[in-house]
PDB file of N, CA and C in Angstrom:
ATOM      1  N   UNK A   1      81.249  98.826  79.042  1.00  0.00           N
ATOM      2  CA  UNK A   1      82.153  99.012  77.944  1.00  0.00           C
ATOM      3  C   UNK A   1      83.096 100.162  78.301  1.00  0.00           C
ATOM      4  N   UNK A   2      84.252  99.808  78.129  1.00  0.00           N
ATOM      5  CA  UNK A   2      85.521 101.172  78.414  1.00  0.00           C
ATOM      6  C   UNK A   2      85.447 101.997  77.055  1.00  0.00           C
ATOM      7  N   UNK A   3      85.731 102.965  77.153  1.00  0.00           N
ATOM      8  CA  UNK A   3      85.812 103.825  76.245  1.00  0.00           C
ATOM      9  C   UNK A   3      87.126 103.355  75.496  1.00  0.00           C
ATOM     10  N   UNK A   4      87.319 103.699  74.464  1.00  0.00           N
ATOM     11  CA  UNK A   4      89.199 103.897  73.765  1.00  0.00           C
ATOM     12  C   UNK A   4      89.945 105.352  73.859  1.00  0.00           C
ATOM     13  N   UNK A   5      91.072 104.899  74.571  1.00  0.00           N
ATOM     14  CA  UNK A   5      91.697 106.697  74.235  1.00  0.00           C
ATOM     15  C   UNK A   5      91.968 106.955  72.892  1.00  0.00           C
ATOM     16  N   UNK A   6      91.494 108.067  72.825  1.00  0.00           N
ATOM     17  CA  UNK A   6      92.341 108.430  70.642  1.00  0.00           C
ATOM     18  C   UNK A   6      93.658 108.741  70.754  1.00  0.00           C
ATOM     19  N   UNK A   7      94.406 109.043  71.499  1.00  0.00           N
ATOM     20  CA  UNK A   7      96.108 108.692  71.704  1.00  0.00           C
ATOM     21  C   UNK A   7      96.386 107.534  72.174  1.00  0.00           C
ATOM     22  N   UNK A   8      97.528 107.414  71.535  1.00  0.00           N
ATOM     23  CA  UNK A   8      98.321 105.916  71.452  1.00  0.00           C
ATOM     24  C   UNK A   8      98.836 106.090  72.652  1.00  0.00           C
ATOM     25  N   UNK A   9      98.446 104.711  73.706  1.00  0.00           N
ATOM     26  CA  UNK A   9      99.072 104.539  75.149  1.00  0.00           C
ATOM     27  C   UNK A   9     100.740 104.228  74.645  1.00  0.00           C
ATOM     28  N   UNK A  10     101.581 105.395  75.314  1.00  0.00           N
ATOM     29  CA  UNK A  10     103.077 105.271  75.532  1.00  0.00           C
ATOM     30  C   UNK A  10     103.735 103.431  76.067  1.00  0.00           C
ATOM     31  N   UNK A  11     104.238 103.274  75.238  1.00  0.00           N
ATOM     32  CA  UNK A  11     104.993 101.740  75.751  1.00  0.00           C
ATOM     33  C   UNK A  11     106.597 101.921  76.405  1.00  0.00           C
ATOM     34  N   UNK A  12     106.188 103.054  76.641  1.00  0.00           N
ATOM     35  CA  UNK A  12     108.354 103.847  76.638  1.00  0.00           C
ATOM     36  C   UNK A  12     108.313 103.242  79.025  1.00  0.00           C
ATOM     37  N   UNK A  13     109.243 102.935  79.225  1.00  0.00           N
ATOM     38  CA  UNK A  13     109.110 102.662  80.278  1.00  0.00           C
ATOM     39  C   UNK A  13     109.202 103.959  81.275  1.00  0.00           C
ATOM     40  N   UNK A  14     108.515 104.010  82.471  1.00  0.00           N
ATOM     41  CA  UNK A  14     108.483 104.783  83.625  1.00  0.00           C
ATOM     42  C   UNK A  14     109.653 105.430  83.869  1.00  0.00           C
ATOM     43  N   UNK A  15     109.959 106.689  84.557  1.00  0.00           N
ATOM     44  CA  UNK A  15     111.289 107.019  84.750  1.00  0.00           C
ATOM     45  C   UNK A  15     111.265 106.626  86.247  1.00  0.00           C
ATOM     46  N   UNK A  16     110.193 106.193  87.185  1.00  0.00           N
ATOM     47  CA  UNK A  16     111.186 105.510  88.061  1.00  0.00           C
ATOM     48  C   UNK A  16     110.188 104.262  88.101  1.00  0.00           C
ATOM     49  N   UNK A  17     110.642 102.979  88.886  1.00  0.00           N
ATOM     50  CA  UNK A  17     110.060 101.936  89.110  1.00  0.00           C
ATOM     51  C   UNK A  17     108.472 102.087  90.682  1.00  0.00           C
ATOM     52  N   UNK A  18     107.870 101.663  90.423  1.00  0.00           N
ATOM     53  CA  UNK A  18     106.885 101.530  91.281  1.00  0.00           C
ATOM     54  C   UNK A  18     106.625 101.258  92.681  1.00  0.00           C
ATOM     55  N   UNK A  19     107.996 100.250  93.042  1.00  0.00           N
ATOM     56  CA  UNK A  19     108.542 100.270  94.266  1.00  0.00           C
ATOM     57  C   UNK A  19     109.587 100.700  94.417  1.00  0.00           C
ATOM     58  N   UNK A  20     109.946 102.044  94.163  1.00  0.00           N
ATOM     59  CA  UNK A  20     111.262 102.318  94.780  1.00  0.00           C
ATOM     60  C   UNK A  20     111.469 102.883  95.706  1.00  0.00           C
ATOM     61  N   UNK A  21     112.104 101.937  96.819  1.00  0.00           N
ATOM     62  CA  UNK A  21     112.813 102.014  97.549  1.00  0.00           C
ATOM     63  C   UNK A  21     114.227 102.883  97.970  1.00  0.00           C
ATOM     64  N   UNK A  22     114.405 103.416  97.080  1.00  0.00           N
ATOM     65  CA  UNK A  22     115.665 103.958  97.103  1.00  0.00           C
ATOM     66  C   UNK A  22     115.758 105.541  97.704  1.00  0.00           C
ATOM     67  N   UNK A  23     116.319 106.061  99.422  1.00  0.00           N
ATOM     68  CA  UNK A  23     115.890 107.375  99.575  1.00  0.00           C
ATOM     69  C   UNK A  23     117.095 107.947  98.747  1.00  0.00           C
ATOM     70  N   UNK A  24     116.448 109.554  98.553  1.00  0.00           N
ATOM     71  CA  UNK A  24     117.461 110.044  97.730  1.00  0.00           C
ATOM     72  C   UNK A  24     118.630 110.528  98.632  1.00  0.00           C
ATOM     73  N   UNK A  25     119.666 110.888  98.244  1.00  0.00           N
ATOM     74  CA  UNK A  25     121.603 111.185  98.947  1.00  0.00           C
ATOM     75  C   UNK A  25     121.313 112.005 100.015  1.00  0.00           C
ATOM     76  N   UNK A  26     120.666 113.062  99.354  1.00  0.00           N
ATOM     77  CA  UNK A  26     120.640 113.898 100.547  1.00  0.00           C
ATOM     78  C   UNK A  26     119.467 113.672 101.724  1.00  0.00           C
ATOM     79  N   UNK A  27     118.444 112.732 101.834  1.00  0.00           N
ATOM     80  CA  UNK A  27     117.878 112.679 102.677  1.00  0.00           C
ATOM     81  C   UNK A  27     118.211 111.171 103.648  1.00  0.00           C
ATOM     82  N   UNK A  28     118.536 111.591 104.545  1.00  0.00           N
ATOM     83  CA  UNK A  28     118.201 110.394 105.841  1.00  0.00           C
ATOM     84  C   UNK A  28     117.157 110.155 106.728  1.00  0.00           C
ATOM     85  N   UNK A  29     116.476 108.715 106.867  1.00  0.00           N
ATOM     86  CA  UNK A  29     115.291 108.623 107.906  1.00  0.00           C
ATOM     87  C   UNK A  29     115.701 109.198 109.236  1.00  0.00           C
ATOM     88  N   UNK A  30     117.141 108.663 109.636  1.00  0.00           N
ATOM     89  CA  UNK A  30     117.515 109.517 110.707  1.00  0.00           C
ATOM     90  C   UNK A  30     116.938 110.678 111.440  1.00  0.00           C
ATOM     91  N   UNK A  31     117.167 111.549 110.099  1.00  0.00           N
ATOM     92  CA  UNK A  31     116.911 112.974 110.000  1.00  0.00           C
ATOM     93  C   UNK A  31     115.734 113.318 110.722  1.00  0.00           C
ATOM     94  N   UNK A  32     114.802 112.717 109.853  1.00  0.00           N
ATOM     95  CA  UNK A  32     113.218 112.717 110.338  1.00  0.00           C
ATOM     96  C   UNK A  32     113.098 112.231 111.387  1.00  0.00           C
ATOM     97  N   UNK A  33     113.626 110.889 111.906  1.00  0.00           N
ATOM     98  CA  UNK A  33     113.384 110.347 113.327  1.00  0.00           C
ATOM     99  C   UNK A  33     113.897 111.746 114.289  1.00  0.00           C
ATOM    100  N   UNK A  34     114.596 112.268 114.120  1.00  0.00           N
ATOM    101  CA  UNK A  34     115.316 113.042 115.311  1.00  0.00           C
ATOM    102  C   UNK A  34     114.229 114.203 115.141  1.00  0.00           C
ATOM    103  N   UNK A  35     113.736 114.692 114.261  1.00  0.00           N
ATOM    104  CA  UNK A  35     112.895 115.498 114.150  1.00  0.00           C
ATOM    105  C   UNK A  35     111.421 115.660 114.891  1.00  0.00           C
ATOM    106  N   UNK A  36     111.347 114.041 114.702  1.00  0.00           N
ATOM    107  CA  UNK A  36     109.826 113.591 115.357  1.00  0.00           C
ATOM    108  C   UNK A  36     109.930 113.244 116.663  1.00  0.00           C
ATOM    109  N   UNK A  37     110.987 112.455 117.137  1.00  0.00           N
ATOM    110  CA  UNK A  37     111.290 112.187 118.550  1.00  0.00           C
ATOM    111  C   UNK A  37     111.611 113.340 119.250  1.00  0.00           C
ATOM    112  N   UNK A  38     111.216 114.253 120.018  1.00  0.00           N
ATOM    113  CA  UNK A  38     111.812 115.236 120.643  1.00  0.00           C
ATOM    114  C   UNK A  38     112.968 114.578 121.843  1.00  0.00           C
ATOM    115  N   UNK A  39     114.067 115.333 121.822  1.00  0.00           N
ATOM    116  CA  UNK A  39     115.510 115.362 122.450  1.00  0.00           C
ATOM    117  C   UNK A  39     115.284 115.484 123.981  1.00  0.00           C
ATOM    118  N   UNK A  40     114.739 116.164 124.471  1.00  0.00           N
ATOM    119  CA  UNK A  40     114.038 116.103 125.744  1.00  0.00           C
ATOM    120  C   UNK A  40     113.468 114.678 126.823  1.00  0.00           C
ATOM    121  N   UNK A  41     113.733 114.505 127.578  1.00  0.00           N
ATOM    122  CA  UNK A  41     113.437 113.428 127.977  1.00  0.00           C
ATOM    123  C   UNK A  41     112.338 113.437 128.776  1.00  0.00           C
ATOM    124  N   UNK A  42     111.938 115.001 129.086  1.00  0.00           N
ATOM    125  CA  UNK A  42     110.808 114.999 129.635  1.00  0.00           C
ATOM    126  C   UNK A  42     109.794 114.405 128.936  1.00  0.00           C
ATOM    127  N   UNK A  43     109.851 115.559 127.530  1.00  0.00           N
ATOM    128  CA  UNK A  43     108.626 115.581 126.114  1.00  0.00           C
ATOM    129  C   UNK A  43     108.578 114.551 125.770  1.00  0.00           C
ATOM    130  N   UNK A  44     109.468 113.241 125.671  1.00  0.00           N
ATOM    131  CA  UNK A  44     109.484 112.168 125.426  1.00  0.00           C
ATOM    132  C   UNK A  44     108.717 111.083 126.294  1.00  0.00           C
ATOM    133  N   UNK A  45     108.963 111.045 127.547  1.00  0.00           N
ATOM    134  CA  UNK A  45     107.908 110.718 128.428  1.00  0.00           C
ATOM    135  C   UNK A  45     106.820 111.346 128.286  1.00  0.00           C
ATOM    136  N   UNK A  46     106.379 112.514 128.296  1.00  0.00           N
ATOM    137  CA  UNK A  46     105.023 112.712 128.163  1.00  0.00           C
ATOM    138  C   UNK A  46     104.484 112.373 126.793  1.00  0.00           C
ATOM    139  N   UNK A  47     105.017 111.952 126.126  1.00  0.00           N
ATOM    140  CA  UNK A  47     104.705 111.305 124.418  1.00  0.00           C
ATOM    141  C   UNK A  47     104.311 110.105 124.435  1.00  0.00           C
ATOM    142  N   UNK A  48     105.128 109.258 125.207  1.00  0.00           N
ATOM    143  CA  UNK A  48     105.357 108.276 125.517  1.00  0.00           C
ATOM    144  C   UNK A  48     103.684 107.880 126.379  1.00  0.00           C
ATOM    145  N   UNK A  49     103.776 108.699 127.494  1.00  0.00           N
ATOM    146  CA  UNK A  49     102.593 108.260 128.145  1.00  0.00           C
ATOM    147  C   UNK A  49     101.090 108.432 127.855  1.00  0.00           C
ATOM    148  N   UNK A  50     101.140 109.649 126.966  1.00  0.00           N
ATOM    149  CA  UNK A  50      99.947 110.008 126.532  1.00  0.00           C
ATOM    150  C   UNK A  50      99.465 108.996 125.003  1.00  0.00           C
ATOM    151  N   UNK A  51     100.494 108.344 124.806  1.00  0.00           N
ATOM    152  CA  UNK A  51     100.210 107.097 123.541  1.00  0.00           C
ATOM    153  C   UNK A  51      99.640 106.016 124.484  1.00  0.00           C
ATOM    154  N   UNK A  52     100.718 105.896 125.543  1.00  0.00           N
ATOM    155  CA  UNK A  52      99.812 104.694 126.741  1.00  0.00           C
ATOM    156  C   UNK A  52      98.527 105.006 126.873  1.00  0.00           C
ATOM    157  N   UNK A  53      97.965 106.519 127.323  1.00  0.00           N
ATOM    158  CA  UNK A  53      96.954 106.576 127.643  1.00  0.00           C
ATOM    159  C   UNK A  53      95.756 106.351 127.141  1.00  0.00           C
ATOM    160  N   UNK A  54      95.853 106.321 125.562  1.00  0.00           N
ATOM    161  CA  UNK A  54      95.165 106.868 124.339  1.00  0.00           C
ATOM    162  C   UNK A  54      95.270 105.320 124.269  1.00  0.00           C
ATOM    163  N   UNK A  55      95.887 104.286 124.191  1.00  0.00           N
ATOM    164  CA  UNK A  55      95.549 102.648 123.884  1.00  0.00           C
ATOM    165  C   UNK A  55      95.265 102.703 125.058  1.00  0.00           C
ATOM    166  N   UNK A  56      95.097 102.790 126.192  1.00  0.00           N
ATOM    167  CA  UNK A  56      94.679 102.242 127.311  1.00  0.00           C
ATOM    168  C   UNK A  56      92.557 102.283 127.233  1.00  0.00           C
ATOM    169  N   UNK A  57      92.487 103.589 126.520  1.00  0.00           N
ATOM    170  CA  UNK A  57      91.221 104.416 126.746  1.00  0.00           C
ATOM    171  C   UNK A  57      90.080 103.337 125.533  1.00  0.00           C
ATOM    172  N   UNK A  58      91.654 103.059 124.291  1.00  0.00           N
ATOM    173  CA  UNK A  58      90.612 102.230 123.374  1.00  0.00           C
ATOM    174  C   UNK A  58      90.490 100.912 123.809  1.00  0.00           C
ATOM    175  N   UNK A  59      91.354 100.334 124.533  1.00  0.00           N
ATOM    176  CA  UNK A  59      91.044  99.096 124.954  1.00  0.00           C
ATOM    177  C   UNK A  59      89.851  98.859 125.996  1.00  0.00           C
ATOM    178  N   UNK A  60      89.574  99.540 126.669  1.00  0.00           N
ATOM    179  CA  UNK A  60      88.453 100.001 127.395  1.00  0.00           C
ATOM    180  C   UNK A  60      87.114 100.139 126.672  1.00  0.00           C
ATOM    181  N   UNK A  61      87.272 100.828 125.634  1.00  0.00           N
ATOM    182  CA  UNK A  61      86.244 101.003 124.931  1.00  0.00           C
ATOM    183  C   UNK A  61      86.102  99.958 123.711  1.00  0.00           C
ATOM    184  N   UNK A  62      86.651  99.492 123.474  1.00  0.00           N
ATOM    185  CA  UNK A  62      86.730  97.982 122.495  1.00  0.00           C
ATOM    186  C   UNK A  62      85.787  97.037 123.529  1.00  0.00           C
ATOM    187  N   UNK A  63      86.607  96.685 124.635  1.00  0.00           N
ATOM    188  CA  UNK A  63      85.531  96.092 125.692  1.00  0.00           C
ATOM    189  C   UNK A  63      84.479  96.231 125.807  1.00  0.00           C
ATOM    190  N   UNK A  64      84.463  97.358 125.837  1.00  0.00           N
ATOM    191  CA  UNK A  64      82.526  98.320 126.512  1.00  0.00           C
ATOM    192  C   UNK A  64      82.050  97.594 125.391  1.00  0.00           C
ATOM    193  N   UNK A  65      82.369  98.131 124.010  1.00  0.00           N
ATOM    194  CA  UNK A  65      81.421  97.575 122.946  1.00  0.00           C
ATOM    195  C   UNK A  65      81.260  96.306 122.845  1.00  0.00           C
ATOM    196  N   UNK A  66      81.966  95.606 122.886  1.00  0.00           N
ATOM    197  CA  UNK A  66      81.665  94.264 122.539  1.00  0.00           C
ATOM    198  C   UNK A  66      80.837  93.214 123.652  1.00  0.00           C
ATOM    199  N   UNK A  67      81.065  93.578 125.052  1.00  0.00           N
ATOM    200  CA  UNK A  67      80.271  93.321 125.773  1.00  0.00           C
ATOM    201  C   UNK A  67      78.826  94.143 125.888  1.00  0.00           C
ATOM    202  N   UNK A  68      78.373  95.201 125.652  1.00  0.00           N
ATOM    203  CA  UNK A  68      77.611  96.177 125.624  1.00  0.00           C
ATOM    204  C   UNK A  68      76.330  95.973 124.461  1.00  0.00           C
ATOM    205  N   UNK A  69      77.075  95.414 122.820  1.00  0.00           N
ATOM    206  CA  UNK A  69      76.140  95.623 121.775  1.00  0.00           C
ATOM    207  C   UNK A  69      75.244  94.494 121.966  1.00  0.00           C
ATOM    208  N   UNK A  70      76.111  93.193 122.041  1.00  0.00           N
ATOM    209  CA  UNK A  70      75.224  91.927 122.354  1.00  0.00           C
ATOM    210  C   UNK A  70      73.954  91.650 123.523  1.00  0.00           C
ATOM    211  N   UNK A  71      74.294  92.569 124.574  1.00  0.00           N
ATOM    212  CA  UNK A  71      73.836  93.054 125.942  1.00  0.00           C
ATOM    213  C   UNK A  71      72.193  93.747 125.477  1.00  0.00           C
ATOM    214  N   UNK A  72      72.801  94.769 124.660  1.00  0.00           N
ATOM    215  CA  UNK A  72      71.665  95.542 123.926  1.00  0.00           C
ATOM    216  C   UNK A  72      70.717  95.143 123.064  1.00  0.00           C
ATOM    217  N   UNK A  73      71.048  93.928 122.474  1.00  0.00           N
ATOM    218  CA  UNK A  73      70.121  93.518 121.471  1.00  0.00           C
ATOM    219  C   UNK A  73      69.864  92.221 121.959  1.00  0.00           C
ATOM    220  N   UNK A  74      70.215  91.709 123.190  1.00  0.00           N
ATOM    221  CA  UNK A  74      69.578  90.222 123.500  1.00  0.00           C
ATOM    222  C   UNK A  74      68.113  91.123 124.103  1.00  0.00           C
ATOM    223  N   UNK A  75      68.562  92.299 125.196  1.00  0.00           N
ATOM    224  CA  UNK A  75      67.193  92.893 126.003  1.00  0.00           C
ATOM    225  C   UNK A  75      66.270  93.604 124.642  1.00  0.00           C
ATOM    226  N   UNK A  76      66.644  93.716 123.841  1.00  0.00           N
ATOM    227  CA  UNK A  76      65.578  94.378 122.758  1.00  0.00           C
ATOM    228  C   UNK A  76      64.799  92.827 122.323  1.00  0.00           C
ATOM    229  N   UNK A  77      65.386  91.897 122.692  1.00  0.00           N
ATOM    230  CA  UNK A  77      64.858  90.740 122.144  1.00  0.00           C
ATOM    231  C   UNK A  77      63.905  90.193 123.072  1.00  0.00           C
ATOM    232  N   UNK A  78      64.496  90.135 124.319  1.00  0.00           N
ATOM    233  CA  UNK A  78      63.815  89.966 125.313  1.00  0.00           C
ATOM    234  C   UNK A  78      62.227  91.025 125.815  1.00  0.00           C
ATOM    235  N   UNK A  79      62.468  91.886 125.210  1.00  0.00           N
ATOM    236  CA  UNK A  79      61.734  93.037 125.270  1.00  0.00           C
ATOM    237  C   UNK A  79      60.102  93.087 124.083  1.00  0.00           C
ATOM    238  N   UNK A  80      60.911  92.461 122.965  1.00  0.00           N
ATOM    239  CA  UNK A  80      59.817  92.011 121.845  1.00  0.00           C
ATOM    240  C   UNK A  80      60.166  93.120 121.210  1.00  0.00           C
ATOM    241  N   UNK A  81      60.832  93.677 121.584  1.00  0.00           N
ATOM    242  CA  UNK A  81      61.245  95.194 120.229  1.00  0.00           C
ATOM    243  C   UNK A  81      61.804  94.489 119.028  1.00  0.00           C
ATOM    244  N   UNK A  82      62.993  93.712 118.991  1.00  0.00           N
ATOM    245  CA  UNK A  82      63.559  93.021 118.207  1.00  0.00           C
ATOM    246  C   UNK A  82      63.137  92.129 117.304  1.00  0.00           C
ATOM    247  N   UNK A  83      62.932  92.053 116.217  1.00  0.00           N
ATOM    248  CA  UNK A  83      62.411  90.834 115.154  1.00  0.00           C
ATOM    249  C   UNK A  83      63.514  89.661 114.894  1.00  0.00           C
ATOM    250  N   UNK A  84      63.242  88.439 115.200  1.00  0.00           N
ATOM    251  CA  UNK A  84      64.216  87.107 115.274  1.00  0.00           C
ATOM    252  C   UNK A  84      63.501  86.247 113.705  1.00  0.00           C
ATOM    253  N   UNK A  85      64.081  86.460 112.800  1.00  0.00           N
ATOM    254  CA  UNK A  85      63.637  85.586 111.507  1.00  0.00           C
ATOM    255  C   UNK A  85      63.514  84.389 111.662  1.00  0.00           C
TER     256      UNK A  85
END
């Protein structure tokens, strides 16, 4: 059971809409992109590569696991450690 509020829920509409989309005048994404991208072309390559490296490391390890868990629990099965219903 929900409780009741003892104030009357407002029917007056939102002052802004729920999806809005709209950035305000003075701000541009631009702005922020240039902010986050460093200007450097070095820093940018090393940004660049160390994101390569970092998906390279999980794809590796996505592998390991998925070949690895099944690996682990067929030999626990094989082993009689494992209970098969």
């Amino acid at each position: 059971m929900n409780p009741v509020p003892k104030t009357p829920i407002s029917k007056a509409p939102a002052p802004l809409p729920a999806n809005d989309n709209q950035t305000p005048a003075n701000q541009d994404i631009s702005d922020f992109l240039r902010e986050l991208i460093p200007q450097d072309d070095a820093a940018a390559d090393a940004l660049c590569r160390r994101g390569e490296r970092m998906a390279t490391a999980l794809v590796v390890v996505m592998a390991t696991c998925l070949v690895g868990f099944p690996l682990f629990f067929a030999g626990l099965i094989y082993a009689g450690v494992g209970v098969v219903p």
